[in-house]
C-alpha atoms as a PDB file:
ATOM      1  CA  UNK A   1       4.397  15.839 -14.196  1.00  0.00           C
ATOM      2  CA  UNK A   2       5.575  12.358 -13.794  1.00  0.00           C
ATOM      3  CA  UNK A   3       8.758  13.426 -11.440  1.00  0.00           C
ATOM      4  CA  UNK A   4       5.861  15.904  -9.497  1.00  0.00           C
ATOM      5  CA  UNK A   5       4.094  12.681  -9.266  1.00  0.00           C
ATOM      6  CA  UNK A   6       7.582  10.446  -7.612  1.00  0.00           C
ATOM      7  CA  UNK A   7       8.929  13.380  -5.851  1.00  0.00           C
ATOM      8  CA  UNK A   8       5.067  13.079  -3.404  1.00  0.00           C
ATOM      9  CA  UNK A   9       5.308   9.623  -3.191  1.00  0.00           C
ATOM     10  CA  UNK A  10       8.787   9.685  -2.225  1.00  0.00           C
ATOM     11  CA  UNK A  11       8.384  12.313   0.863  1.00  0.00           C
ATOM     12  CA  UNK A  12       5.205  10.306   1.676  1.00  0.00           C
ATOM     13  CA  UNK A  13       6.831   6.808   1.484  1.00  0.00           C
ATOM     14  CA  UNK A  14       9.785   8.355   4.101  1.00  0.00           C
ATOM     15  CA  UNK A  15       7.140   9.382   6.506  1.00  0.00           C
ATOM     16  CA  UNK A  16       5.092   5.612   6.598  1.00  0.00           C
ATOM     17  CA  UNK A  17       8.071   3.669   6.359  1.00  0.00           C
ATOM     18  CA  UNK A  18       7.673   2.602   2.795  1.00  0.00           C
ATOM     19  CA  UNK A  19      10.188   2.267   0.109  1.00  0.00           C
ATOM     20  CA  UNK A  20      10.713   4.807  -2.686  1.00  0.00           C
ATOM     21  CA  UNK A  21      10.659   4.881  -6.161  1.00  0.00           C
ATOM     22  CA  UNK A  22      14.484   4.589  -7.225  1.00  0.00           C
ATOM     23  CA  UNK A  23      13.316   3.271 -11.300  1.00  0.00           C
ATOM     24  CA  UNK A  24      13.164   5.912 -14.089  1.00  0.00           C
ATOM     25  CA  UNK A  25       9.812   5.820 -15.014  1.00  0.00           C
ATOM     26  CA  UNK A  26       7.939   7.450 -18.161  1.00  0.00           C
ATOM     27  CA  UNK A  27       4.471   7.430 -19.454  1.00  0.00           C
ATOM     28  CA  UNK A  28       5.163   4.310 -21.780  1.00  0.00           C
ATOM     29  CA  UNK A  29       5.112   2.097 -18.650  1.00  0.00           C
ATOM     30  CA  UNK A  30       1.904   2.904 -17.977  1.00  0.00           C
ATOM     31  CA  UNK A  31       0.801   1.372 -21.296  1.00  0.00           C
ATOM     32  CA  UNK A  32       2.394  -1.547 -20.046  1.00  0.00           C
ATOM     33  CA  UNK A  33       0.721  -1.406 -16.956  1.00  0.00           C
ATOM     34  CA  UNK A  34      -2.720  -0.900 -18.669  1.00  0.00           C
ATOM     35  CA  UNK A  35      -2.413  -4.017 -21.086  1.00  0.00           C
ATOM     36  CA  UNK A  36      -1.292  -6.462 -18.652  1.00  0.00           C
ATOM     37  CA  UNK A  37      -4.062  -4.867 -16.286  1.00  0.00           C
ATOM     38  CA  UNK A  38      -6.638  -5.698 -18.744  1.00  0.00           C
ATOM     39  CA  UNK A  39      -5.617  -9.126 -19.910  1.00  0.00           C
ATOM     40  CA  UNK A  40      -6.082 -10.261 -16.155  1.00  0.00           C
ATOM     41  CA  UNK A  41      -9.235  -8.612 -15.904  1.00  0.00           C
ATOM     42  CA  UNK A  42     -10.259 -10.952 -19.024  1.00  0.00           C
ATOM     43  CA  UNK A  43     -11.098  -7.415 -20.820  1.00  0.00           C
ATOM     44  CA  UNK A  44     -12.110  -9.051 -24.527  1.00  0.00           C
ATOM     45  CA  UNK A  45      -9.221  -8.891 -26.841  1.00  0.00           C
ATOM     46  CA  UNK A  46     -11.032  -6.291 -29.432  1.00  0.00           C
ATOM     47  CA  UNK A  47     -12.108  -4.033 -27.094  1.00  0.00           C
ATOM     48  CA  UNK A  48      -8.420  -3.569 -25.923  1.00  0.00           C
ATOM     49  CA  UNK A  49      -7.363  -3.162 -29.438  1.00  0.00           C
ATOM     50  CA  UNK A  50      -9.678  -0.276 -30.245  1.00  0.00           C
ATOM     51  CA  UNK A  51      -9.403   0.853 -27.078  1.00  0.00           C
ATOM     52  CA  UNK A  52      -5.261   1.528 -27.663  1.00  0.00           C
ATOM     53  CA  UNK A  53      -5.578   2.335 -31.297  1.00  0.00           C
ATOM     54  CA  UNK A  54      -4.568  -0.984 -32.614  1.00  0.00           C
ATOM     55  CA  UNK A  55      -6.041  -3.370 -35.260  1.00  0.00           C
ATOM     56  CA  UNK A  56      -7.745  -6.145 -34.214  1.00  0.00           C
ATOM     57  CA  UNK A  57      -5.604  -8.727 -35.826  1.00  0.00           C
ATOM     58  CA  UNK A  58      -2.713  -6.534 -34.081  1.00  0.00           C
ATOM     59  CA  UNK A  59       0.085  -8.246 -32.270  1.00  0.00           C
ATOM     60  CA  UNK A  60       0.445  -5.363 -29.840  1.00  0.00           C
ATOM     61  CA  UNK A  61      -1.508  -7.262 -27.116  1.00  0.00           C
ATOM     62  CA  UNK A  62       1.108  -9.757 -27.219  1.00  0.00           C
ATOM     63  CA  UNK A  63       3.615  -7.535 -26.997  1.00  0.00           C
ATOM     64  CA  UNK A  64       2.560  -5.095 -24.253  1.00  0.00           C
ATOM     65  CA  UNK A  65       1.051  -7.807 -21.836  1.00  0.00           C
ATOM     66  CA  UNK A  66       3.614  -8.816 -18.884  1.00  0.00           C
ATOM     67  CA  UNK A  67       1.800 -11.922 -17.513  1.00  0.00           C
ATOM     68  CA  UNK A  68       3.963 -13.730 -14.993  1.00  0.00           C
ATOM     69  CA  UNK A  69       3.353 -17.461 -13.368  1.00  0.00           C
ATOM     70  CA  UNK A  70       1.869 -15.566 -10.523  1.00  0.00           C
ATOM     71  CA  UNK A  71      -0.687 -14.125 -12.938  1.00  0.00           C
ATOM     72  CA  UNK A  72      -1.570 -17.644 -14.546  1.00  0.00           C
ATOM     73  CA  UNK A  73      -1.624 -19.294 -11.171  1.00  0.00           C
ATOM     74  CA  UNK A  74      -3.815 -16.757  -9.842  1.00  0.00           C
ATOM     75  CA  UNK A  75      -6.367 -17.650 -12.805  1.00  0.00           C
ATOM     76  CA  UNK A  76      -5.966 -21.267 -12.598  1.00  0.00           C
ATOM     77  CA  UNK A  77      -7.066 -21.334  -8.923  1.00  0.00           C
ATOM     78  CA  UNK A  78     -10.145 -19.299  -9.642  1.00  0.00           C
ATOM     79  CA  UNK A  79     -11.211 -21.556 -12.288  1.00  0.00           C
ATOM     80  CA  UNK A  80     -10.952 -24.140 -10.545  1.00  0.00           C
ATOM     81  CA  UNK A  81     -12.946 -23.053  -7.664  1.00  0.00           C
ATOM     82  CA  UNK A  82      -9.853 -22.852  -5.098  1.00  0.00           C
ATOM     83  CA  UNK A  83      -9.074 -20.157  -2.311  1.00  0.00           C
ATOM     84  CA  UNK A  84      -6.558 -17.645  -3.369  1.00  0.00           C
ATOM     85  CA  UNK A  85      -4.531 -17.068   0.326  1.00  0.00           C
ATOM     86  CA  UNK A  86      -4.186 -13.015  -0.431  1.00  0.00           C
ATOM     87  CA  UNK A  87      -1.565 -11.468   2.624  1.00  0.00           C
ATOM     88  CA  UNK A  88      -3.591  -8.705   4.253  1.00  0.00           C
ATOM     89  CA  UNK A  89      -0.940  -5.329   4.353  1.00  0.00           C
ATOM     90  CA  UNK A  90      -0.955  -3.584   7.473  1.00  0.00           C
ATOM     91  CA  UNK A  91      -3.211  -0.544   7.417  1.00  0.00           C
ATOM     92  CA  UNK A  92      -1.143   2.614   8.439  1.00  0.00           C
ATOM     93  CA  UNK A  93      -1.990   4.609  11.878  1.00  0.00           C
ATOM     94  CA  UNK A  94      -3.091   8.326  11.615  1.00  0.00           C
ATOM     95  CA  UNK A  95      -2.446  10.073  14.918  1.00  0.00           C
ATOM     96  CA  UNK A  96      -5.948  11.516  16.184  1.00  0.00           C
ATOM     97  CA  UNK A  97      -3.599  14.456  18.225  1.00  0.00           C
ATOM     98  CA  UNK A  98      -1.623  15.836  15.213  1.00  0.00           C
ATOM     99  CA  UNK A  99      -3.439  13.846  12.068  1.00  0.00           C
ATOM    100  CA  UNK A 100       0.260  12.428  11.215  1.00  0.00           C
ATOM    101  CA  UNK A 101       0.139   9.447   9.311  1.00  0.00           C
ATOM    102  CA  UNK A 102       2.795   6.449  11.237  1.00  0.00           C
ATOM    103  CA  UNK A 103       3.928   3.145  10.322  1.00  0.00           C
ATOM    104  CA  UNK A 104       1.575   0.370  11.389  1.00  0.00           C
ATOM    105  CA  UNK A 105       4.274  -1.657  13.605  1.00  0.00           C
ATOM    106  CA  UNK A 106       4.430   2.069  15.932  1.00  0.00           C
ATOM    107  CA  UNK A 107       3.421   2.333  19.202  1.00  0.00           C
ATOM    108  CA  UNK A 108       3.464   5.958  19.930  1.00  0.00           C
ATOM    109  CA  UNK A 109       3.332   8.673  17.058  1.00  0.00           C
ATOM    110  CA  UNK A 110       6.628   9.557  15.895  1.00  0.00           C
ATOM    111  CA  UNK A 111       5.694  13.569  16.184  1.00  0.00           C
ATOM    112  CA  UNK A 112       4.042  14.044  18.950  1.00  0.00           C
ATOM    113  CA  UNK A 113       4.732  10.927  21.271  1.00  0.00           C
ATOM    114  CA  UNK A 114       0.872  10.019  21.536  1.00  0.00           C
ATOM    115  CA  UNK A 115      -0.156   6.337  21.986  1.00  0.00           C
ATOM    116  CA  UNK A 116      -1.657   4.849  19.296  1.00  0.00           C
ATOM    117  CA  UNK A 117      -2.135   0.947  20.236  1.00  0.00           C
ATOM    118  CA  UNK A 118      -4.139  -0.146  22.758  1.00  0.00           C
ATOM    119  CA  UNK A 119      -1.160  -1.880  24.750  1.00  0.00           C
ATOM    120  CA  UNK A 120       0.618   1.926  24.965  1.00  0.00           C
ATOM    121  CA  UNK A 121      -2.602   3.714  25.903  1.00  0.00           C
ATOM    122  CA  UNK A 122      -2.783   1.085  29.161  1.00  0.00           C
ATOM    123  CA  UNK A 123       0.650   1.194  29.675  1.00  0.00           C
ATOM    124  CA  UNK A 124       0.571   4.920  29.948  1.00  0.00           C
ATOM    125  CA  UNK A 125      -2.390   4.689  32.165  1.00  0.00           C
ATOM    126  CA  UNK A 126      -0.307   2.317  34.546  1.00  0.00           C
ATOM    127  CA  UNK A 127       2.260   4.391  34.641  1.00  0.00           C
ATOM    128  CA  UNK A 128       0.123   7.636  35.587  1.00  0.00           C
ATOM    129  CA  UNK A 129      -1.412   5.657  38.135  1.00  0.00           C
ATOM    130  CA  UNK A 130       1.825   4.679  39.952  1.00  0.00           C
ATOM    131  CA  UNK A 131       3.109   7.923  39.565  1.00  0.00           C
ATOM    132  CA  UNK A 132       0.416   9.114  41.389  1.00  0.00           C
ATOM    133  CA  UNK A 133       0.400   6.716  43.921  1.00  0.00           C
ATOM    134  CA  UNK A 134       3.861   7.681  44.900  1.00  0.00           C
ATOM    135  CA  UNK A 135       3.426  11.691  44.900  1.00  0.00           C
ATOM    136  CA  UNK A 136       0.045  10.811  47.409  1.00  0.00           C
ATOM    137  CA  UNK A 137       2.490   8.650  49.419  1.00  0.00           C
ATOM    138  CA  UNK A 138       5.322  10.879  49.219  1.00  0.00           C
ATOM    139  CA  UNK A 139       3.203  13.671  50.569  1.00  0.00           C
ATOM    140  CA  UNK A 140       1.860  11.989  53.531  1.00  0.00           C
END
């Protein structure tokens, strides 16, 4: 189910530009993912432990958890009241012609050459105009 799951993602990250999945990856690193999910969503330490199967004196928290300096100076500025400066990712475009999903950076849609910005759509616009201008004159 996993590979089903990386196979998608891969033929979806082709079409917008993103990167694929290259790791092996099994159901274990999920657990991983989970614990260290909780732990920075301050999730108390007892619930986590029944919540896994563990004993509450377990040291499975411990091991499971993969807090990084990131992590810990994430919580340090929000304890302290400071701004955390989060990057904003570009939203990707969905073509309103054929519904195909493009990178954010594109200007036209890779599939059917529709604009998508608002820069194309009045460059295209200029462009018809002039065209036209020279047929009209061209037919005088």
């Amino acid at each position: 189910m996993i590979n089903r799951l990386i196979k998608r993602h891969n033929k979806l990250a082709e079409k917008s530009g993103k990167p694929k999945i290259r790791k092996n990856i099994t159901t274990h690193l999920f657990r991983y993912y989970a614990q260290t999910r909780d732990e920075k969503n301050k999730m108390p330490r007892t619930i986590m432990c029944k919540l896994r199967g563990w004993k509450t004196d377990s040291r499975q928290p411990e091991r499971y958890a993969r807090l990084t300096t990131h992590d810990v100076d994430e919580y340090l500025m929000e304890q302290h009241g400071l701004e955390n400066q989060k990057e904003e990712t570009p939203k990707l475009s969905r073509c309103p012609r054929c519904h195909e999903i493009n990178p954010p950076s594109s200007e036209y849609c890779y599939k059917c050459g529709m604009p998508l910005s608002k820069d194309s759509i009045d460059m295209e616009e200029q462009v018809r105009s002039l065209v036209d201008r020279l047929f009209e004159d061209k037919m005088k």
